[in-house]
N, C-alpha and C. Protein backbone atom coordinates (compact mmCIF):
# COMPACT_ATOMS: atom_id res chain seq x y z
N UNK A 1 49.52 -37.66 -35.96
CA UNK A 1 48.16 -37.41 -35.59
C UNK A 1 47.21 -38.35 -36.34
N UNK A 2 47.31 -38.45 -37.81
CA UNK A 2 46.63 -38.94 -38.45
C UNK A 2 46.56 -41.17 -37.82
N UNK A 3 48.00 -40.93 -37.19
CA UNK A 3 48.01 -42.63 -36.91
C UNK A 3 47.20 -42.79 -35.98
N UNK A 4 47.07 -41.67 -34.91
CA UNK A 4 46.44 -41.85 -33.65
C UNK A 4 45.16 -42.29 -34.07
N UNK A 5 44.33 -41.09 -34.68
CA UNK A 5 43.30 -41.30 -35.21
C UNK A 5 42.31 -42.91 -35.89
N UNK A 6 43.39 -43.45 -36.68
CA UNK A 6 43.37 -44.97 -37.21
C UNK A 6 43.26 -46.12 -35.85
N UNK A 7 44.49 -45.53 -35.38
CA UNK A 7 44.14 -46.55 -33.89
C UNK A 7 43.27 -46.02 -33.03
N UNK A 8 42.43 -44.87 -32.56
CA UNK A 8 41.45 -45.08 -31.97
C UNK A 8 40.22 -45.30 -32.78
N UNK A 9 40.33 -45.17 -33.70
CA UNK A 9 38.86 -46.30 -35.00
C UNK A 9 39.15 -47.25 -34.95
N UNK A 10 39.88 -47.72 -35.14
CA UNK A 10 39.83 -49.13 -35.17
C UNK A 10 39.76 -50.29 -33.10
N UNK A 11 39.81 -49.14 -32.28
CA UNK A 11 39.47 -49.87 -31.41
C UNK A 11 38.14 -49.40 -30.95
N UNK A 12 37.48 -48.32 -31.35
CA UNK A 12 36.11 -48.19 -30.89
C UNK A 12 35.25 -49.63 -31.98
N UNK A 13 36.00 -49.44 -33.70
CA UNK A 13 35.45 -50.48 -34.27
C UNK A 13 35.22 -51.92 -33.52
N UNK A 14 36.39 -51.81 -32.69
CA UNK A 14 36.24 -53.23 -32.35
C UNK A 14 35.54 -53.70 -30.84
N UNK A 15 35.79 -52.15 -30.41
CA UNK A 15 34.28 -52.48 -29.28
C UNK A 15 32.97 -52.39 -29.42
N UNK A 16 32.71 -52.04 -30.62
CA UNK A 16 31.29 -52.16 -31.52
C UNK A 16 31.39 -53.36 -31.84
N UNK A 17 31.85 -54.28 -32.29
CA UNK A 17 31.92 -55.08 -33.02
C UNK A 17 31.67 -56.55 -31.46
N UNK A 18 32.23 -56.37 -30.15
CA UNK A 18 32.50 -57.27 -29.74
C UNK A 18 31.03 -56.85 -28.81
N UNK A 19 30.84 -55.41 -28.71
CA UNK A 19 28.77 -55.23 -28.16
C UNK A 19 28.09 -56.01 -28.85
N UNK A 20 28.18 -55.77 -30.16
CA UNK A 20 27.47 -56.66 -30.78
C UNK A 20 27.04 -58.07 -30.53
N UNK A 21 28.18 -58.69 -30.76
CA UNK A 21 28.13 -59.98 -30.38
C UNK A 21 28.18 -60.68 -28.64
N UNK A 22 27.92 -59.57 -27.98
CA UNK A 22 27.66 -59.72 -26.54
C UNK A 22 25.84 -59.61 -26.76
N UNK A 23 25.60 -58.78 -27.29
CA UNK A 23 24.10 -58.41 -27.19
C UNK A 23 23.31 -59.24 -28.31
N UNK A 24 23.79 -59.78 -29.23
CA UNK A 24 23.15 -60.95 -29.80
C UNK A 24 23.64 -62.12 -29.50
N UNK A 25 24.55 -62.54 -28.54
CA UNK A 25 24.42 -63.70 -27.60
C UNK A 25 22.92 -63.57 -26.54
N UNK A 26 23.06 -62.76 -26.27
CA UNK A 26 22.17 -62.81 -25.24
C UNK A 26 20.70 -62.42 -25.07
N UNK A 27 20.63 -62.28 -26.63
CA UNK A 27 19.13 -62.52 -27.51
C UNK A 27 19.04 -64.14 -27.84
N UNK A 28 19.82 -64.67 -27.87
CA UNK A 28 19.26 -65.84 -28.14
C UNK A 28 19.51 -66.86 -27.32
N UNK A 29 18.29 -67.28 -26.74
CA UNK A 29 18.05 -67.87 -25.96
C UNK A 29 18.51 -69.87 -25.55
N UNK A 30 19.26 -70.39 -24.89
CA UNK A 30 19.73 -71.79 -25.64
C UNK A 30 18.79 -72.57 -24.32
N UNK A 31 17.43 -73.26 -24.71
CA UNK A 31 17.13 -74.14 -23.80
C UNK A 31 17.84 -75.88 -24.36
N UNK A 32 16.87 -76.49 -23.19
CA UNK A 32 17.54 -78.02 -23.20
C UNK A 32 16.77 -78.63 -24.39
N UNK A 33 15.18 -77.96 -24.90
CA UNK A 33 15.09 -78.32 -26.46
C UNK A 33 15.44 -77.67 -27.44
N UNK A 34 16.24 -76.50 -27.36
CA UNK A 34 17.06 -76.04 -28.33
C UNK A 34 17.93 -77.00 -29.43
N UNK A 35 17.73 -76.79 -30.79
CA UNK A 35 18.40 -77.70 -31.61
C UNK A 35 20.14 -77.77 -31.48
N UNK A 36 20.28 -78.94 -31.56
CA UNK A 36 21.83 -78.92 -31.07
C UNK A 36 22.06 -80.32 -32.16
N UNK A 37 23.47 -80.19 -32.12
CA UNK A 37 24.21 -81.81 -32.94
C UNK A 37 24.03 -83.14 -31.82
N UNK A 38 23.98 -82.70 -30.68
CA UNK A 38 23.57 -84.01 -29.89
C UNK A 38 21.60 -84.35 -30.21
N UNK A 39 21.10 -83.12 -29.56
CA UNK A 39 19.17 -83.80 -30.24
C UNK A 39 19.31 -84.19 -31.64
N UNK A 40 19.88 -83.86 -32.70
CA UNK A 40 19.87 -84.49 -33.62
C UNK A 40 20.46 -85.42 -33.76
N UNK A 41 20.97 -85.76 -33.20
CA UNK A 41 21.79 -87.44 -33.19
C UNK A 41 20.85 -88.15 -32.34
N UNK A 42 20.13 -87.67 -31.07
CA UNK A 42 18.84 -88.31 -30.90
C UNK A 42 18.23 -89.11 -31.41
N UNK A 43 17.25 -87.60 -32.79
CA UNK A 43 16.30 -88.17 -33.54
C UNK A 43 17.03 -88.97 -34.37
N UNK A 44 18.06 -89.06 -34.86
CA UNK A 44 18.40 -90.35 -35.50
C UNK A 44 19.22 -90.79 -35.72
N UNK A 45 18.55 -91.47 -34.05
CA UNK A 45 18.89 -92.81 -33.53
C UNK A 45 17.38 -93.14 -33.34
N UNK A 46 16.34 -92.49 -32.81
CA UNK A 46 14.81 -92.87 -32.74
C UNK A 46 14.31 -93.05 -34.15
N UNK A 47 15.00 -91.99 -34.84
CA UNK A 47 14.34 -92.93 -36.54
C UNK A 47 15.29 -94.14 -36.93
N UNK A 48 15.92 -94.35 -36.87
CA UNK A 48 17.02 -95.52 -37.28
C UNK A 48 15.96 -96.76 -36.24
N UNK A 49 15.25 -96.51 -35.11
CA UNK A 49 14.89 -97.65 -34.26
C UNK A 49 13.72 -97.68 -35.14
N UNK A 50 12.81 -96.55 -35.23
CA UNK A 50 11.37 -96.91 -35.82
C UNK A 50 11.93 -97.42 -37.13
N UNK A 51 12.64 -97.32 -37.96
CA UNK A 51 12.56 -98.21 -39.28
C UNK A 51 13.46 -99.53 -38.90
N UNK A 52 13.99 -100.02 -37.91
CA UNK A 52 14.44 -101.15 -37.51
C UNK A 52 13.33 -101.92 -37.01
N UNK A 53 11.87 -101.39 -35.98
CA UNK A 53 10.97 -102.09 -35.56
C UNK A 53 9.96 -102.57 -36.39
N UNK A 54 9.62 -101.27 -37.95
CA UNK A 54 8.74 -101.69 -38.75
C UNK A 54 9.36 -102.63 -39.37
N UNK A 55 10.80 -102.61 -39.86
CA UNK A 55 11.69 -104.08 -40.54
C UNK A 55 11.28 -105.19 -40.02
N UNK A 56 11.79 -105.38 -38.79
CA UNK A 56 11.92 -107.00 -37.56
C UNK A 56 10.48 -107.35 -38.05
N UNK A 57 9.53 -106.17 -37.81
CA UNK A 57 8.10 -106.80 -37.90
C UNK A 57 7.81 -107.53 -39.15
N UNK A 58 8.15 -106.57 -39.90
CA UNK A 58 7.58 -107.04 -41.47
C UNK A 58 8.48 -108.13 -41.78
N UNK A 59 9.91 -108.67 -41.47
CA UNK A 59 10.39 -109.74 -41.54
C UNK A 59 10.00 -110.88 -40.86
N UNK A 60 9.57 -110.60 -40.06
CA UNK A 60 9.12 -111.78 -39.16
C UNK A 60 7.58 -112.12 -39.10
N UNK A 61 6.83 -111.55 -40.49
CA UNK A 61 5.64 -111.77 -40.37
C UNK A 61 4.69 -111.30 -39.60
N UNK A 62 5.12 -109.97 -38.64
CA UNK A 62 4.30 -110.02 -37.42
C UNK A 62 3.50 -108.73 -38.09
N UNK A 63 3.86 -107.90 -38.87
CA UNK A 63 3.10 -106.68 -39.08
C UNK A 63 1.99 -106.81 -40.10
N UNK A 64 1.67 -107.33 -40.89
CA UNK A 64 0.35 -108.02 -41.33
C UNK A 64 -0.93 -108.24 -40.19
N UNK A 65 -0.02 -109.23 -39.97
CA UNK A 65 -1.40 -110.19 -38.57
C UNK A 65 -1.34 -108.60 -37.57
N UNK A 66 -0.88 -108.12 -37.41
CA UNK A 66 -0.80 -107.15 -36.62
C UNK A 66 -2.20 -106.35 -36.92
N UNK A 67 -2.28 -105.34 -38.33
CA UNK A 67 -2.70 -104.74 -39.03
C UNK A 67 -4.68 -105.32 -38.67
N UNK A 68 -4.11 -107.07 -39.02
CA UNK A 68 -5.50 -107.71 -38.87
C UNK A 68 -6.05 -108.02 -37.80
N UNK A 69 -5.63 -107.59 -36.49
CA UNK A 69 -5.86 -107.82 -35.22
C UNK A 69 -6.83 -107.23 -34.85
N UNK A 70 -7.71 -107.22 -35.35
CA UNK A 70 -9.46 -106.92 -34.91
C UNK A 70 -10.79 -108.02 -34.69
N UNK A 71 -11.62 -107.12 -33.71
CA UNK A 71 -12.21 -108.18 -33.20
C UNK A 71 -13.70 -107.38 -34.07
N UNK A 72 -14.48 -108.68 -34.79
CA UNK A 72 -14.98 -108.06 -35.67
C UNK A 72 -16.54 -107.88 -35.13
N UNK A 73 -16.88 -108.57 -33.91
CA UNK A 73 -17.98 -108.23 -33.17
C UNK A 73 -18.11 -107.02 -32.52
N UNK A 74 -17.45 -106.41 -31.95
CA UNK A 74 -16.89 -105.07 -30.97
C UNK A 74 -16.66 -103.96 -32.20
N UNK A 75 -15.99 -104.33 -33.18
CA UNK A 75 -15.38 -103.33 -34.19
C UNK A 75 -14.49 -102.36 -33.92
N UNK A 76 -12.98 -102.75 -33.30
CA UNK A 76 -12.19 -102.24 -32.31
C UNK A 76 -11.09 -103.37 -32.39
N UNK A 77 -9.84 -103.00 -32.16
CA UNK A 77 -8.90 -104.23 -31.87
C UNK A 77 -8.96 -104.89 -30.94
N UNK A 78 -8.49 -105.43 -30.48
CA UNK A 78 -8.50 -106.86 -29.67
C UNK A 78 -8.14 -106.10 -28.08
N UNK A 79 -8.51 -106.10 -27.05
CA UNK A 79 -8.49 -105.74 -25.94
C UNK A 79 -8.21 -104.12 -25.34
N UNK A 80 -8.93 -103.59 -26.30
CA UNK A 80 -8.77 -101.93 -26.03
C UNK A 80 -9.35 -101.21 -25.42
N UNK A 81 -8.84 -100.30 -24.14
CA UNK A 81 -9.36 -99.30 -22.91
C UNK A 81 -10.01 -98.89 -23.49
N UNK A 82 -11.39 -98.23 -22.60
CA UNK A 82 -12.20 -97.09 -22.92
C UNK A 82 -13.16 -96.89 -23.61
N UNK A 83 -13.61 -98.16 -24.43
CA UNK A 83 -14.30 -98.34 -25.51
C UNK A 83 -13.95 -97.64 -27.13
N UNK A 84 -12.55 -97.85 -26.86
CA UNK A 84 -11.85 -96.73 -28.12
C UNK A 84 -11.22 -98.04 -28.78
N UNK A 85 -11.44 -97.75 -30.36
CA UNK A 85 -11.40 -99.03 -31.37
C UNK A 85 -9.35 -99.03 -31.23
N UNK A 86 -8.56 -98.29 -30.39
CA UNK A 86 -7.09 -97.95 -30.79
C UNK A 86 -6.64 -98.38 -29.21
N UNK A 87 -5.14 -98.55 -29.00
CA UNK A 87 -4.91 -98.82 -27.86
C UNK A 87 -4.20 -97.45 -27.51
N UNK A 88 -4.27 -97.46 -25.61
CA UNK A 88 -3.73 -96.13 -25.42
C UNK A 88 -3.38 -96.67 -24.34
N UNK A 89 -3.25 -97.25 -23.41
CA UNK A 89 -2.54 -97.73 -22.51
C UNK A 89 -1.38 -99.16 -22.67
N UNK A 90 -0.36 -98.59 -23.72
CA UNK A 90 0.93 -100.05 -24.36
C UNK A 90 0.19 -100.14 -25.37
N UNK A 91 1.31 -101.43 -25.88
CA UNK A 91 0.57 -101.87 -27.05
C UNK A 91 -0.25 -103.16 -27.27
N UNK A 92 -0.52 -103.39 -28.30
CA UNK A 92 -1.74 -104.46 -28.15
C UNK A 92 -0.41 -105.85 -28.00
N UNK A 93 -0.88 -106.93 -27.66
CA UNK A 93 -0.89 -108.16 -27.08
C UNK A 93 -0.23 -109.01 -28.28
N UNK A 94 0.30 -108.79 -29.43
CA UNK A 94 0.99 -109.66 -30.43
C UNK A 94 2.50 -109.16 -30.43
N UNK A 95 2.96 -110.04 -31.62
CA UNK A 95 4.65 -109.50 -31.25
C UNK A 95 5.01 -108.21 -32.09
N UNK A 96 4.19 -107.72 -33.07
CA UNK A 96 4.57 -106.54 -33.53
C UNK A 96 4.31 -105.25 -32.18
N UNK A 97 3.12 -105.62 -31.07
CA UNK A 97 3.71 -105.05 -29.55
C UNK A 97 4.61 -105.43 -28.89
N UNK A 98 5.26 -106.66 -29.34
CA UNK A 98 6.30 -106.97 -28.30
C UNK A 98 7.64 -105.98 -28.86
N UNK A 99 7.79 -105.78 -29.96
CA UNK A 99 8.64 -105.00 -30.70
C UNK A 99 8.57 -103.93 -30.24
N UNK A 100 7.47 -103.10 -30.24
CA UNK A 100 7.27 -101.78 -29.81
C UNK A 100 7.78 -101.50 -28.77
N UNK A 101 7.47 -102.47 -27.14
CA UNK A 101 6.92 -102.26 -26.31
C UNK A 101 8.62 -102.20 -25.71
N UNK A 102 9.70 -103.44 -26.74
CA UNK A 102 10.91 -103.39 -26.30
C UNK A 102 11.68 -102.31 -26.89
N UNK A 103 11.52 -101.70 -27.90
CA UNK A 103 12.25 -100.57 -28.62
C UNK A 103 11.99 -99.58 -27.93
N UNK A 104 10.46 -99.03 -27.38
CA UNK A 104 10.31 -97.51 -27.28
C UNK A 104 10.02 -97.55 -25.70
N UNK A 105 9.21 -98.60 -24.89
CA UNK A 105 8.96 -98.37 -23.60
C UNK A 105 9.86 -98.18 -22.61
N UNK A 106 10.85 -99.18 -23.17
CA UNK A 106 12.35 -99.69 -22.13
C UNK A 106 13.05 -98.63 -21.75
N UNK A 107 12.85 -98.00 -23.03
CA UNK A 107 13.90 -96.72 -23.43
C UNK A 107 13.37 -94.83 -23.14
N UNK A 108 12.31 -94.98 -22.50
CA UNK A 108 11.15 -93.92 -22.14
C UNK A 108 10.97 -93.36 -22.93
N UNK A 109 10.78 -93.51 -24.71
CA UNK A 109 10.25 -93.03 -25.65
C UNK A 109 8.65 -93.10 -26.07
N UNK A 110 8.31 -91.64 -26.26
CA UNK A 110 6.63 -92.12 -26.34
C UNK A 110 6.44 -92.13 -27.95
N UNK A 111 5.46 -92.86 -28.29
CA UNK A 111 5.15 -93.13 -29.75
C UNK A 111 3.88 -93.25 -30.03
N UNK A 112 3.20 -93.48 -31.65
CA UNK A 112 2.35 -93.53 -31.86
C UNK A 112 1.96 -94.75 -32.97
N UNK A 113 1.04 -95.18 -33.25
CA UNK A 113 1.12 -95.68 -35.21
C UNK A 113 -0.19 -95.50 -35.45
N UNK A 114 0.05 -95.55 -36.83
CA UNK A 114 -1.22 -95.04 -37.41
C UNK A 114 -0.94 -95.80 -38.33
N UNK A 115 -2.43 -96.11 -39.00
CA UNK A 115 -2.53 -96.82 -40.50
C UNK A 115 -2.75 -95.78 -41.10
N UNK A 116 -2.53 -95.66 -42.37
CA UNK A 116 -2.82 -94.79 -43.63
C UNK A 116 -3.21 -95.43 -44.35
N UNK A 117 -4.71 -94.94 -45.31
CA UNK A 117 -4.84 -95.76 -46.38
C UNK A 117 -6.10 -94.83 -46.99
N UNK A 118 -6.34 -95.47 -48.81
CA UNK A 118 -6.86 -94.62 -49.17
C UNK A 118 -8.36 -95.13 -49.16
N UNK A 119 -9.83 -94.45 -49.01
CA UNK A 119 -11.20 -94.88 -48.60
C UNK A 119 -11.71 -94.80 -49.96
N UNK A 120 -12.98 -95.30 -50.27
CA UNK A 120 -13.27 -95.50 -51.77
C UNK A 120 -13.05 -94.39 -52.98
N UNK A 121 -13.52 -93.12 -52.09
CA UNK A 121 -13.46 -91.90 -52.30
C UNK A 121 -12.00 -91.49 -52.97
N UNK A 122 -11.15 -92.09 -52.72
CA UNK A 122 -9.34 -92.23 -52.79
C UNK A 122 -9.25 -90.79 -52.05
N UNK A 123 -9.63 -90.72 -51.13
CA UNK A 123 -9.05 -89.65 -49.87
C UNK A 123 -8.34 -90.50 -49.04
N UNK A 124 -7.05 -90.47 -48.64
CA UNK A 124 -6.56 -90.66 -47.39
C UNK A 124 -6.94 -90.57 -45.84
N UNK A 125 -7.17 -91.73 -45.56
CA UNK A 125 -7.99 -91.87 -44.24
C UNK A 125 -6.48 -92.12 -43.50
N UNK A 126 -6.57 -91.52 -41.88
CA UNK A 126 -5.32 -92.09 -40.71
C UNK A 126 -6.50 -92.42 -39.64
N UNK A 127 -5.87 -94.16 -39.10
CA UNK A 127 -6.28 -94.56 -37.91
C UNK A 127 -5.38 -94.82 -37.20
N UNK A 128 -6.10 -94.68 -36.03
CA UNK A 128 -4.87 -94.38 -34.95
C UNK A 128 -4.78 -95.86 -34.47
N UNK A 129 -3.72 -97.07 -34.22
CA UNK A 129 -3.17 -97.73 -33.51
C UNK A 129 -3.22 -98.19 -32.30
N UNK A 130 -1.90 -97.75 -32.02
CA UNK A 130 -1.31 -96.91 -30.77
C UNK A 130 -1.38 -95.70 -30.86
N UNK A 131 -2.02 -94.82 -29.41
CA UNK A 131 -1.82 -93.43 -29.31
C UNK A 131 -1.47 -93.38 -28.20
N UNK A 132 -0.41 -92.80 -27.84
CA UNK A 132 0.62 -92.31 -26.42
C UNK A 132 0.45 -90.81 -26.62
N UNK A 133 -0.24 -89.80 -27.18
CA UNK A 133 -0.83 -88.14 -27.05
C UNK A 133 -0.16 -87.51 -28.32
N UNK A 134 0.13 -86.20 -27.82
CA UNK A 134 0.28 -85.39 -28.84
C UNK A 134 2.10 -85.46 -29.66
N UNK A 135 2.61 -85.55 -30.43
CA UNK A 135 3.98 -85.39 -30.70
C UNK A 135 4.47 -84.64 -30.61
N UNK A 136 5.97 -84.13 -30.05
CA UNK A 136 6.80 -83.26 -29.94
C UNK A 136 6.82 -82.86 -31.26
N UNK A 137 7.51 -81.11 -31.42
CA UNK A 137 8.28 -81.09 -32.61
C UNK A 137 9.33 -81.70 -32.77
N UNK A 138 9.57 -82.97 -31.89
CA UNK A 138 11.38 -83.12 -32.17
C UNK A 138 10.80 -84.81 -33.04
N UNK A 139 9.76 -85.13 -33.10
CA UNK A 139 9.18 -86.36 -33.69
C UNK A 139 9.80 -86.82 -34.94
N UNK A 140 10.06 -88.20 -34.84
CA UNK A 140 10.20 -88.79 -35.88
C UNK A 140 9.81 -89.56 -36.15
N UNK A 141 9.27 -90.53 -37.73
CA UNK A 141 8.54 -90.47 -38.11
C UNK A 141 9.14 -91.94 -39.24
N UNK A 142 8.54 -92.62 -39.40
CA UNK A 142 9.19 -94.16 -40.39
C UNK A 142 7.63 -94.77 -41.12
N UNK A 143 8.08 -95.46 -41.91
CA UNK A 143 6.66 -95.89 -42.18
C UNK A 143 6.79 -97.16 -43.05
N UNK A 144 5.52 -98.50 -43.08
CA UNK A 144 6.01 -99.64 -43.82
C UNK A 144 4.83 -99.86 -44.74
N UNK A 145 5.21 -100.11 -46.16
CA UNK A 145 3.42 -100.34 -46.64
C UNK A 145 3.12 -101.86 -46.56
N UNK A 146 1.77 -102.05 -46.34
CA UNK A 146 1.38 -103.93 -46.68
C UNK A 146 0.23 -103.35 -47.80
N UNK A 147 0.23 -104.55 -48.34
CA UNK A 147 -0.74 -105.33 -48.90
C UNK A 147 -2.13 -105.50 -48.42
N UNK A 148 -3.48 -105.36 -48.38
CA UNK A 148 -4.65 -106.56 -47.98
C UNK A 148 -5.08 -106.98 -49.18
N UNK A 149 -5.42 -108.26 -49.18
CA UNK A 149 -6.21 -108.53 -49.94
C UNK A 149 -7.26 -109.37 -49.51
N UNK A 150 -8.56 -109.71 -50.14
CA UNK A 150 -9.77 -109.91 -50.13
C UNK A 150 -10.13 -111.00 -49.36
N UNK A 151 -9.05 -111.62 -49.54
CA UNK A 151 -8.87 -112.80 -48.80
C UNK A 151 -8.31 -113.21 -47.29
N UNK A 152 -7.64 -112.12 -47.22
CA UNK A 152 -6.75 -112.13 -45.88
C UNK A 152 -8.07 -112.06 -44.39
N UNK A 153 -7.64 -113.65 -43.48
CA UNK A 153 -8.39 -113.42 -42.27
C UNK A 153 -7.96 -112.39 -41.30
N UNK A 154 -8.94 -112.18 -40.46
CA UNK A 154 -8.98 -111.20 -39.32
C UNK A 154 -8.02 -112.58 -38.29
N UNK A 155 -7.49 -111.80 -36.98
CA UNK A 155 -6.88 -112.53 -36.33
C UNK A 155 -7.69 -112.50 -35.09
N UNK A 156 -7.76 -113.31 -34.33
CA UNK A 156 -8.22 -113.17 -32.87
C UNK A 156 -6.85 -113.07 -31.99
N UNK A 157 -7.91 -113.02 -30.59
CA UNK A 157 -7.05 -112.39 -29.70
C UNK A 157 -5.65 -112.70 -29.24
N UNK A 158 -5.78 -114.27 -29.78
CA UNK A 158 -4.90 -114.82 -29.14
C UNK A 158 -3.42 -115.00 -30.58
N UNK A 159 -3.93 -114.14 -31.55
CA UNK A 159 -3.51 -113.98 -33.05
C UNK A 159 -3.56 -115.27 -34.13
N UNK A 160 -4.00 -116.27 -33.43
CA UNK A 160 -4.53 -117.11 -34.54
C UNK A 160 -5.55 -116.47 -35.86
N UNK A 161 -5.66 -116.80 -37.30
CA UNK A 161 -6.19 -116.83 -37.95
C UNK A 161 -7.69 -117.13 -37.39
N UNK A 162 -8.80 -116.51 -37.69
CA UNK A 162 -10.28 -116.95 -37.72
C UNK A 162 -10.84 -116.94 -39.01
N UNK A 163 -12.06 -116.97 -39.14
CA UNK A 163 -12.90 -117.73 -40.05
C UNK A 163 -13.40 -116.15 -40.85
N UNK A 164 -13.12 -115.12 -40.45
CA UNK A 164 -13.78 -113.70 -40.89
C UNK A 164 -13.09 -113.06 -41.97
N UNK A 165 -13.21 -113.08 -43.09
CA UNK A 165 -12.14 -112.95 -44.29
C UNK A 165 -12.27 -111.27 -44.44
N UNK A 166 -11.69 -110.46 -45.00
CA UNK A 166 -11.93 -109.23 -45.26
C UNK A 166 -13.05 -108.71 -46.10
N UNK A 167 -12.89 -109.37 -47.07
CA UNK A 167 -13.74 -109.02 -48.33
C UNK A 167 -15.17 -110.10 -48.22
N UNK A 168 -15.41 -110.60 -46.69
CA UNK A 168 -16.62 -110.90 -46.87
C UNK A 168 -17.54 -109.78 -46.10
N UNK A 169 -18.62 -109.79 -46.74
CA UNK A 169 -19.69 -108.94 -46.47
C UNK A 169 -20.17 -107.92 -45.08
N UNK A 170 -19.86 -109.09 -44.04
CA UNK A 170 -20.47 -108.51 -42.61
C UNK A 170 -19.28 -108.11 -42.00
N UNK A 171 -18.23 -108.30 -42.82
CA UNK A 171 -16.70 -107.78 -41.74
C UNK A 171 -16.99 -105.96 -41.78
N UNK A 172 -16.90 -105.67 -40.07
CA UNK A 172 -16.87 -104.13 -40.00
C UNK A 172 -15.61 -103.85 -39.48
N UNK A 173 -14.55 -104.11 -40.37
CA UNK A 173 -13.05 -104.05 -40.30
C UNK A 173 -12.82 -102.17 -40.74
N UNK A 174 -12.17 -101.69 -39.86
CA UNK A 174 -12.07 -100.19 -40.16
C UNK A 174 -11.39 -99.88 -41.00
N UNK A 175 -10.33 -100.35 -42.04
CA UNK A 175 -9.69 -100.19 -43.48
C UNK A 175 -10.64 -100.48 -44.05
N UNK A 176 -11.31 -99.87 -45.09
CA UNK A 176 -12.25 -99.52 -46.10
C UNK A 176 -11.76 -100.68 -47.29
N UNK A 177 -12.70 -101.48 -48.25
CA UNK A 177 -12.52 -101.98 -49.31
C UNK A 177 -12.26 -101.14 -50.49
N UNK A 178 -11.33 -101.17 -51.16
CA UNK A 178 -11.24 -100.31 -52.25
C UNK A 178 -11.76 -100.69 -53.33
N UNK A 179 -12.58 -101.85 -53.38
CA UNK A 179 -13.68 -102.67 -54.21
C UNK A 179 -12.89 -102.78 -55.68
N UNK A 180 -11.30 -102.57 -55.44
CA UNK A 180 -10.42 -103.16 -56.98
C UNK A 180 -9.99 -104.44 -56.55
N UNK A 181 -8.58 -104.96 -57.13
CA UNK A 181 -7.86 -106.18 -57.11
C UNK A 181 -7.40 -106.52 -55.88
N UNK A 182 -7.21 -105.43 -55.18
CA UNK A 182 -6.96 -105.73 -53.62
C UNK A 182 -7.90 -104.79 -52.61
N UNK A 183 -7.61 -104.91 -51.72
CA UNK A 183 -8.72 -105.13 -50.45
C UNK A 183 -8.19 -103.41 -50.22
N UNK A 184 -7.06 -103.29 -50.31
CA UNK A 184 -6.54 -101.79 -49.72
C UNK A 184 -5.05 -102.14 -49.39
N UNK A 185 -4.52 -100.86 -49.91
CA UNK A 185 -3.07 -101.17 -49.11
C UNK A 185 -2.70 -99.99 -47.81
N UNK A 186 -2.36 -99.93 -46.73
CA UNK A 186 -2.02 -99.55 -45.85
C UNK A 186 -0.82 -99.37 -45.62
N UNK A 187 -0.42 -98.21 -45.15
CA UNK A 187 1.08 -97.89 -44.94
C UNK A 187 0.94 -97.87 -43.00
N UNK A 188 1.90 -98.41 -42.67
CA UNK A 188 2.00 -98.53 -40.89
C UNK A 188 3.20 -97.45 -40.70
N UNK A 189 2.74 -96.19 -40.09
CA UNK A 189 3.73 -95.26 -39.88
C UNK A 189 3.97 -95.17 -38.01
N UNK A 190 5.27 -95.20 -37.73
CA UNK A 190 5.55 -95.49 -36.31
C UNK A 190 6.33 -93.95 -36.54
N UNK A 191 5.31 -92.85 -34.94
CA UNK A 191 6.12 -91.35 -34.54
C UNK A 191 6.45 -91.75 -33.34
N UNK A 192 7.56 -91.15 -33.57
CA UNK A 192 8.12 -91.34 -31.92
C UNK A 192 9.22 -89.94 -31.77
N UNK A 193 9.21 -90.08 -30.28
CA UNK A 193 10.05 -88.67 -29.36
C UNK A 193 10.10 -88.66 -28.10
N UNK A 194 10.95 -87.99 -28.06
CA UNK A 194 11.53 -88.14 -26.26
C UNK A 194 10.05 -87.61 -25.21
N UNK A 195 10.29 -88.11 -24.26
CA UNK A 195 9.24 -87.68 -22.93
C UNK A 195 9.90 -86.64 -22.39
């Protein structure tokens, strides 16, 4: 009697045990942005690209002149929709856009960049770049610092060097002078995430 007893506990135990895990399967919900080992192999592979695009750039000289690609009459970068000092339709017209435009467009990834830098005040100011909208939570996120200094020209459109130095007087260049040894340093942070 007493065995019977053991074996029917232990199989009601185990149809408790297998409700359970029927009824908290089916509390939790698995969509297609649900975190998984494949979206995370995603994001990085999209962060492995954004710190490969800020590299190429900054090796190849292009993310500087990039940075300086303002047009200092307008006070806005160099050919930007809408009367907005940032681009929002691609990226701007030098090769640190040609980088972008082949890493993230080709590939239907939307992105953003922003400069970071600190204003006299040493508060952290962000300007926006490129803006392609709001970021997913699945965003990732890279970032490169430069240098300005006092001396460094503005670029025109066509990215040649011009005659408009930073640290002279009438430049209304939107990175702030930090009125020390250098002009300001700026960090170029590239977000990016799936569409």
């Amino acid at each position: 009697m007493r065995a019977q007893a053991h074996t029917l506990e232990a199989i009601v135990s185990g149809m408790l045990l297998l409700a359970s895990l029927v009824f908290a399967l089916q509390m939790t919900a698995v969509t297609p942005l649900s975190a998984s080992t494949s979206s995370q192999h995603i994001e990085n592979q999209q962060q492995a690209i954004c710190h490969g695009v800020l590299a190429s750039a900054a090796a190849e000289d292009a993310l500087k002149p990039a940075v300086l690609y303002w047009d200092n009459s307008t006070a806005q970068f160099h050919n930007t929709a809408g009367g907005r000092e940032y681009y929002t339709n691609g990226p701007p017209d030098n090769r640190f856009g040609e980088l972008l435009e082949r890493a993230f467009d080709q590939r239907g990834i939307a992105y953003n960049v922003y400069f970071r830098f600190q204003n006299t005040q040493e508060k952290t100011v962000t300007t926006r770049y490129v803006y392609s909208g709001e970021p997913s939570d699945n965003a990732v996120r890279a970032s490169h610092t430069i240098t300005l200094m006092d001396d460094d020209h503005l670029r025109d459109a066509d990215g040649t060097r011009n005659s408009t130095r930073l640290g002279d007087p009438a430049t209304d260049y939107t990175v702030s002078d930090t009125g020390k040894n250098v002009y300001n340093t700026v960090s170029v942070e590239v977000v990016a995430w799936r569409i």
